[in-house]
Protein backbone atom coordinates (compact mmCIF):
# COMPACT_ATOMS: atom_id res chain seq x y z
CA UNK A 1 0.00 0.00 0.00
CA UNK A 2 3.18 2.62 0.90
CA UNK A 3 4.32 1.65 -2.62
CA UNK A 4 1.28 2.62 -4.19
CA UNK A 5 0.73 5.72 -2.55
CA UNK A 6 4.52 6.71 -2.94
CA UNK A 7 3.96 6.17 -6.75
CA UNK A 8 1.41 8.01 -6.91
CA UNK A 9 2.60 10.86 -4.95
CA UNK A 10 5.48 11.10 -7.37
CA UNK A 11 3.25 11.27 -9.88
CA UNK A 12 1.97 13.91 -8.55
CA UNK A 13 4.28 15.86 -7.93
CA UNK A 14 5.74 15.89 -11.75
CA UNK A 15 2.14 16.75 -12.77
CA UNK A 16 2.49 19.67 -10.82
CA UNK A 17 5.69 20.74 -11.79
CA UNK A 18 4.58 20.67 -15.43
CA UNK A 19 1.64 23.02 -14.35
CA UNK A 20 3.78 25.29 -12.86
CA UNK A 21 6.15 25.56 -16.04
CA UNK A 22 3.08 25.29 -18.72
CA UNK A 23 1.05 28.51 -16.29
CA UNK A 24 3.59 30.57 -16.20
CA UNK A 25 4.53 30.12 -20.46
CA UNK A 26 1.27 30.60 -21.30
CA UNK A 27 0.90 33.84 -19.39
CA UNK A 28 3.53 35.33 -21.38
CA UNK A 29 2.10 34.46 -24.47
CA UNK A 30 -0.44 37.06 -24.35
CA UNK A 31 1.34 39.97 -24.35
CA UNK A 32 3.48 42.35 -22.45
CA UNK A 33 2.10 43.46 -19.73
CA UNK A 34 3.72 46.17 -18.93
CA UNK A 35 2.04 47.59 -22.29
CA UNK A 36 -1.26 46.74 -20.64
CA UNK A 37 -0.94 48.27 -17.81
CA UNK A 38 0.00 51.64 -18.59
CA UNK A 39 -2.68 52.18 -21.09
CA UNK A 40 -2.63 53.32 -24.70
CA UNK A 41 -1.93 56.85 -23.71
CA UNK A 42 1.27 55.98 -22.02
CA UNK A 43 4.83 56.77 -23.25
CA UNK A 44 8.19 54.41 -23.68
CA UNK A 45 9.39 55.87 -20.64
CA UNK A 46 6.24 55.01 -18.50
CA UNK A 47 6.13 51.51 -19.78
CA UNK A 48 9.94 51.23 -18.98
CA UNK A 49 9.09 52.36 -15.31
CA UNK A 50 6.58 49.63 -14.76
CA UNK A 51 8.51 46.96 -16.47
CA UNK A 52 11.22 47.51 -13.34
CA UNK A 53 8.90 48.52 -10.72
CA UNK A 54 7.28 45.18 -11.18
CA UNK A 55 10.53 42.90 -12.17
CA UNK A 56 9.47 42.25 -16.06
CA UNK A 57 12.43 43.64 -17.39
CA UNK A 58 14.24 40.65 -15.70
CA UNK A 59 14.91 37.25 -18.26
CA UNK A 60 12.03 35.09 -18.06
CA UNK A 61 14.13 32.23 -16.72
CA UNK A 62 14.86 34.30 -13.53
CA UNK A 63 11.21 35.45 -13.50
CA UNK A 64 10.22 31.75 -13.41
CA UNK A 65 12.66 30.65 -10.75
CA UNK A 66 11.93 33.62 -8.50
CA UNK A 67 8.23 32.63 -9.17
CA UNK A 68 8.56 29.03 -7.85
CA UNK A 69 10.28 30.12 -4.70
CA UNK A 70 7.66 32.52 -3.88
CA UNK A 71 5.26 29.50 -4.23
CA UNK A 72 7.26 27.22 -2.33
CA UNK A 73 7.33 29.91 0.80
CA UNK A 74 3.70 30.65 0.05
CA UNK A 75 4.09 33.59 -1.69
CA UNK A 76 1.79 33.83 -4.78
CA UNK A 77 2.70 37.16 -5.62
CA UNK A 78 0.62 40.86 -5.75
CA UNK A 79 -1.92 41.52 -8.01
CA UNK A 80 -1.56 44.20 -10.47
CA UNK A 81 -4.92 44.85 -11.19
CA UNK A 82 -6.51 44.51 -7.03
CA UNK A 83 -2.77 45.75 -5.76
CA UNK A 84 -3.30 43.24 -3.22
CA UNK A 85 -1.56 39.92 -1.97
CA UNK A 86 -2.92 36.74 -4.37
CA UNK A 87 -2.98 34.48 -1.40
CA UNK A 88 -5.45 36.53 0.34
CA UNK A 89 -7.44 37.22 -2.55
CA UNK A 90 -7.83 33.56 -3.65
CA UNK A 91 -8.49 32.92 0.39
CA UNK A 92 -11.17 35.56 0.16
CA UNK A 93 -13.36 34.30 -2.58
CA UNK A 94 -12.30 30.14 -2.10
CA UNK A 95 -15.12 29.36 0.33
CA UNK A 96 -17.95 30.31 -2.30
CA UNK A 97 -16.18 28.40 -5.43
CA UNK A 98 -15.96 25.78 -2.73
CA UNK A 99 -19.51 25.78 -1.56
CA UNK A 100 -20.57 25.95 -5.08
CA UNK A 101 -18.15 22.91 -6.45
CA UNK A 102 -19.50 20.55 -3.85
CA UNK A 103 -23.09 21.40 -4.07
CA UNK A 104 -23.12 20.55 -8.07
CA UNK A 105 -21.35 17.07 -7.13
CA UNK A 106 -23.57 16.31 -4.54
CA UNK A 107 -26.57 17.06 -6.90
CA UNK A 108 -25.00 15.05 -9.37
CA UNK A 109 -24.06 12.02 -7.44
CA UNK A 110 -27.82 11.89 -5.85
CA UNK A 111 -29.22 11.99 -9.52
CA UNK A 112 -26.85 10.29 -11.32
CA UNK A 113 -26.42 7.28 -9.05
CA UNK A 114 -30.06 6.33 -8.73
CA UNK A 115 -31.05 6.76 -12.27
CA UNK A 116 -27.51 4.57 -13.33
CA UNK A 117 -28.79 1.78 -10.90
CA UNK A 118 -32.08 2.12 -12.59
CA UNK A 119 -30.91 1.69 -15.98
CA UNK A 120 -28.77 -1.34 -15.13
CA UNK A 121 -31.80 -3.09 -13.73
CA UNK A 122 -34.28 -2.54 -16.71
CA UNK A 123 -31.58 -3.11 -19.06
CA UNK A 124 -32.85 -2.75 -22.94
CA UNK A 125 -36.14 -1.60 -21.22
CA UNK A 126 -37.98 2.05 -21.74
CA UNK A 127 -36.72 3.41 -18.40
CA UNK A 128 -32.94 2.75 -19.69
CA UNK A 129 -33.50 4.16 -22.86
CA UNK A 130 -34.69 7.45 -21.14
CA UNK A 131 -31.78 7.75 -18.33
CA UNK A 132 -29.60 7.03 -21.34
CA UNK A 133 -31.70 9.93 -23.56
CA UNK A 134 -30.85 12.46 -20.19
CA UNK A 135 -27.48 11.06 -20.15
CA UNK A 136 -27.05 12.10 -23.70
CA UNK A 137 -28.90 15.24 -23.79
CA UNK A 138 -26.75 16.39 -20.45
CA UNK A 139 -23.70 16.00 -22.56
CA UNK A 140 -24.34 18.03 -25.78
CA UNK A 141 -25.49 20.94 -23.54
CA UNK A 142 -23.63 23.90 -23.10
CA UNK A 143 -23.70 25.03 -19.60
CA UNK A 144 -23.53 28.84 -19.90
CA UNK A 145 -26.91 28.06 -22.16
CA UNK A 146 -28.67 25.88 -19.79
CA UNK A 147 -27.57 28.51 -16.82
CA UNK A 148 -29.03 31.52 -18.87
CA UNK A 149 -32.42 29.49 -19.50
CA UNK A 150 -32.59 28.77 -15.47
CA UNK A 151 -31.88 32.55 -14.93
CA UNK A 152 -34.96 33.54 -17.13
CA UNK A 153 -37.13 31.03 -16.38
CA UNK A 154 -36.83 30.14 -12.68
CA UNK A 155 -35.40 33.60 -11.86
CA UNK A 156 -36.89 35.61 -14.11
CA UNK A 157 -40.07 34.91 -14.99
CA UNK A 158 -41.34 32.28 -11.88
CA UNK A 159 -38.97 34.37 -9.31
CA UNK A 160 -38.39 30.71 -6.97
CA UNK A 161 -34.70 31.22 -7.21
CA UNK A 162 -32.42 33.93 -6.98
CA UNK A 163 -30.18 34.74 -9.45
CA UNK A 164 -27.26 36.17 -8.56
CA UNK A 165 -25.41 36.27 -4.91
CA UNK A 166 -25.05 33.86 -2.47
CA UNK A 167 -26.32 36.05 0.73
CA UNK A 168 -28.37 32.67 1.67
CA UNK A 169 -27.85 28.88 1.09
CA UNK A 170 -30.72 29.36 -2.24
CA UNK A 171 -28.40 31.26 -3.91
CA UNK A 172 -26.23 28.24 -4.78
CA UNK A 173 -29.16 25.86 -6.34
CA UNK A 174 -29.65 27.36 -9.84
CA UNK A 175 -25.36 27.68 -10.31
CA UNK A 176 -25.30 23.72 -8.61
CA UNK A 177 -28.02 22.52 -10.36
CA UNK A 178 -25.80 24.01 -14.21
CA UNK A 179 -22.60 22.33 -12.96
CA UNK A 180 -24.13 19.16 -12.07
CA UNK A 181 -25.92 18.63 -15.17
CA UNK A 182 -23.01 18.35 -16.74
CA UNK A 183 -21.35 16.10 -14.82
CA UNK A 184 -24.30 13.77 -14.42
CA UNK A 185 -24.45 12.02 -17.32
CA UNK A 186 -20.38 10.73 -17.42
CA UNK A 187 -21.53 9.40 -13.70
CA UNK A 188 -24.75 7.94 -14.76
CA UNK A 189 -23.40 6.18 -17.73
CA UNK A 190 -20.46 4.87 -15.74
CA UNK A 191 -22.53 3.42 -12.93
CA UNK A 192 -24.95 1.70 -15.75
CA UNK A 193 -22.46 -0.15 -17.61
CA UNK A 194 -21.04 -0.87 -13.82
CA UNK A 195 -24.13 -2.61 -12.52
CA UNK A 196 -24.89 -3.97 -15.80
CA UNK A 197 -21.54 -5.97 -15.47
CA UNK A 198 -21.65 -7.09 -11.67
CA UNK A 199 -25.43 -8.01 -12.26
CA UNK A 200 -24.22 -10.54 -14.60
CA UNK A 201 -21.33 -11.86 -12.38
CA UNK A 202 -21.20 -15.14 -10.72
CA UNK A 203 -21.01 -13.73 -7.07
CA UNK A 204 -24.21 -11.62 -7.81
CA UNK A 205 -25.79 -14.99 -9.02
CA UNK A 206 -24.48 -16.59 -5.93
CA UNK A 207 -25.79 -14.21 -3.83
CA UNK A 208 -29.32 -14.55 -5.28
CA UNK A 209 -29.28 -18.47 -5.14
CA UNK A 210 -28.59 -18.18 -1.34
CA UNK A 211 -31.60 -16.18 -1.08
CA UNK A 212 -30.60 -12.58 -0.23
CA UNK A 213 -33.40 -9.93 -0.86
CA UNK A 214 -32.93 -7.84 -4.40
CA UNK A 215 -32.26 -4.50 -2.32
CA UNK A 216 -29.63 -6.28 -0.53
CA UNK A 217 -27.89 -8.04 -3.74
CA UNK A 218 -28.10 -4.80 -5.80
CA UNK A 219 -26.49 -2.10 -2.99
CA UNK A 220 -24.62 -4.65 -1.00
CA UNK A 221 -23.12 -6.87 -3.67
CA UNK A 222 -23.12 -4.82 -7.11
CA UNK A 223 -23.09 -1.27 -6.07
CA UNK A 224 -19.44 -1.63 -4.45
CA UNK A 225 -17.63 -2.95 -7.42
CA UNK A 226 -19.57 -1.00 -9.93
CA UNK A 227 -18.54 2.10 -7.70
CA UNK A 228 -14.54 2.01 -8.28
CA UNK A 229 -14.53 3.79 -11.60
CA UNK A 230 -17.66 6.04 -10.30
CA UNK A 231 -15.45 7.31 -7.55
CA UNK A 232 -12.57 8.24 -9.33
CA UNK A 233 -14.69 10.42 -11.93
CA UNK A 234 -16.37 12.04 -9.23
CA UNK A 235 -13.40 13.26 -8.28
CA UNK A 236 -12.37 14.08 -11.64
CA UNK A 237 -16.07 15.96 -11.89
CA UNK A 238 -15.33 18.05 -8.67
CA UNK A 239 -12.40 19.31 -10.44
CA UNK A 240 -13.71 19.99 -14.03
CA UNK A 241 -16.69 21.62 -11.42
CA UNK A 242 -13.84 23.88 -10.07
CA UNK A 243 -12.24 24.89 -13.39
CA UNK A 244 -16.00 25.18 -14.81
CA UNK A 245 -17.05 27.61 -12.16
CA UNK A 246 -15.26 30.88 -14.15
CA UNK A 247 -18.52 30.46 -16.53
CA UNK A 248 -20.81 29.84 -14.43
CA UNK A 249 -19.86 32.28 -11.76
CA UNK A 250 -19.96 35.01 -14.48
CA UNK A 251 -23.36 33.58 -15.72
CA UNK A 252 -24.61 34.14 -11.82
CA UNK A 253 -22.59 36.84 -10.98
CA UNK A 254 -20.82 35.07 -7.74
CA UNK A 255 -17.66 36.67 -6.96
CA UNK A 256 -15.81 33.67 -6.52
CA UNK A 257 -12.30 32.51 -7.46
CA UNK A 258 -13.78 31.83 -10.91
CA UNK A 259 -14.99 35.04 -11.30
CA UNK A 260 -11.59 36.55 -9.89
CA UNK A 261 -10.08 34.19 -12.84
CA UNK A 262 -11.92 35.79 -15.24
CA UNK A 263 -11.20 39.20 -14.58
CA UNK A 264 -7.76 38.88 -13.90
CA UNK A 265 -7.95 37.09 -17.99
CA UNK A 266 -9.63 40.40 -19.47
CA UNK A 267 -7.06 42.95 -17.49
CA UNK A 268 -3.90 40.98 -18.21
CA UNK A 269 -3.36 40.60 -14.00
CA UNK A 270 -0.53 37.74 -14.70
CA UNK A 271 0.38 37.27 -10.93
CA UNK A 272 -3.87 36.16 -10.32
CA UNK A 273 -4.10 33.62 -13.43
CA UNK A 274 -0.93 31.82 -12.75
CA UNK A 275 -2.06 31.77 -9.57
CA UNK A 276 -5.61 30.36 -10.02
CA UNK A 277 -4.42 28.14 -12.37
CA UNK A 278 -1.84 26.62 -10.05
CA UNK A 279 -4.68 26.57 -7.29
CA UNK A 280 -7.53 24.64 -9.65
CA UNK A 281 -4.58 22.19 -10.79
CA UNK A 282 -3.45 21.43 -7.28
CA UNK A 283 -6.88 20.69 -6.32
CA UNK A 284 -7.29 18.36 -9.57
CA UNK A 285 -4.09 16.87 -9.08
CA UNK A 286 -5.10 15.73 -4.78
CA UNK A 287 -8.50 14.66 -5.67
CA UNK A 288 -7.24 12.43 -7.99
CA UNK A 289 -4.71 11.09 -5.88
CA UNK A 290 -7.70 10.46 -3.27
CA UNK A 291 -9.76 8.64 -6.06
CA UNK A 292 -6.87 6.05 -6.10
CA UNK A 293 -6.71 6.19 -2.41
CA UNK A 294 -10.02 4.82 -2.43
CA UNK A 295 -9.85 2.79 -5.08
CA UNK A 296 -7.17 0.69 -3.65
CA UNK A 297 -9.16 0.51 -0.23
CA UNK A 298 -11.92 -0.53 -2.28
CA UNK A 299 -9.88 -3.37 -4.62
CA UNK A 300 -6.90 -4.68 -2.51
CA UNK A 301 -5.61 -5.90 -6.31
CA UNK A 302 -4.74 -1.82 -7.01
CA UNK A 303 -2.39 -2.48 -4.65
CA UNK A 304 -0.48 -4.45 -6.17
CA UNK A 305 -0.27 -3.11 -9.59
């Protein structure tokens, strides 16, 4: 088990230096910002004087090295559009991208789950042709689009939801209910063809013959072997949930780290989106090290591979 984990962790860790590298090159692709900042009015002179004042007139190599330092002490850098530290802006706006991330997977794992169990006992039967019909219509829709229809309709026009700002727990439905859809139907499908397959197995048989009620065979029996792949794509949901909230955070005007993302994109603010990035892809990066966590608690044989 130590083996595993210490394989993994390395893995880990070499996906995260890549991030670091790839965030920071990409940042620099879009322009100088020193230009940026001083506006189109600005001389040579003032864009010289902000290039130094903020270190840009340094080789990118040593920008890059002084960069990881500063995130190995903690130090994300200031922002040059909020003049502020990154760190305590990120810290600032986490808890609602937070709130928001785990209320769409929880929606999607309640709905998802049930209907894929469904499906897998009426295979080739109306009801699994429907779940599947969701599953497919879930996928080909845009989620800016579906969060625009809630906000006119619910909002809008039937006024049961709000639809913008979090100042109570309501706020977060219409945004949770846009990032779940579109993580429900990867979960739905996945615990389907699951239960479809331990249904059919010889220990589900077994477990039948000796008499065991359905309930019992199906959640007992099934359900934990289907659920090895569903957990790891949950976790793999949270995060695309995470990196998905700059759109829908704009769409519902939450001023969350998504939102912070996307400003930070429009005004250039390099210091924020290397930042967020780095932030979204270390949270990627440990929930998918804790989907083969529990994976290998789940099937001792992960242990060993």
């Amino acid at each position: 088990m130590l083996k595993f984990l210490a394989r993994r962790a390395l893995l880990a860790v070499l996906v995260m230096l890549t991030v670091l590298t790839i965030s920071f090159a990409l940042t620099r692709l879009s322009g100088d910002v020193a230009v940026s900042m001083a506006g189109p009015q600005a001389t040579q002179q003032d864009v010289e004087t902000i290039r130094k004042a903020y270190g840009l007139d340094r080789p990118l190599s040593v920008q890059f090295v002084s960069w990881v330092a500063g995130v190995a002490t903690g130090d994300l850098g200031r922002s040059y559009l909020y003049h502020a530290p990154v760190g305590a802006l990120i810290r600032s706006r986490l808890p609602i991208t937070l709130t928001l991330g785990l209320t769409g997977l929880v929606i999607a794992v309640v709905v998802a789950i049930p209907l894929g169990i469904l499906a897998a006992m009426n295979e080739g039967r109306i009801l699994d042709r429907a779940v599947m019909m969701v599953a497919v219509i879930g996928q080909a829709m845009p989620s800016f689009w579906l969060g625009l229809l809630l906000v006119i309709w619910i909002g809008v026009k039937l006024q049961w939801l709000p639809i913008s700002g979090v100042d109570t727990w309501e706020g977060y439905i219409l945004p949770g209910v846009v990032l779940a859809f579109s993580a429900i139907p990867a979960l739905m499908r996945l615990t389907r063809g699951g239960m479809v397959d331990a249904l059919a197995s010889d220990y589900v048989r077994t477990a039948r013959a000796k008499g065991l009620r359905r309930v019992s065979v199906v959640l007992k029996h099934a359900l934990r072997n289907a659920a090895m792949p569903v957990v790891a794509v949950a976790a793999v949901q949270l995060g695309f949930m995470l990196g998905g909230s700059v759109v829908i955070e704009s769409v519902f005007a939450l001023n969350g780290v998504g939102y912070l993302a996307w400003e930070s994109i429009s005004k250039n603010d390099f210091p924020v989106v290397q930042a967020v990035v780095l932030f979204l892809a270390t949270i990627y990066i440990a929930l998918t090290l804790l989907a083969d966590m529990l994976n290998a608690v789940l099937d001792p044989r992960l242990r060993l591979a």
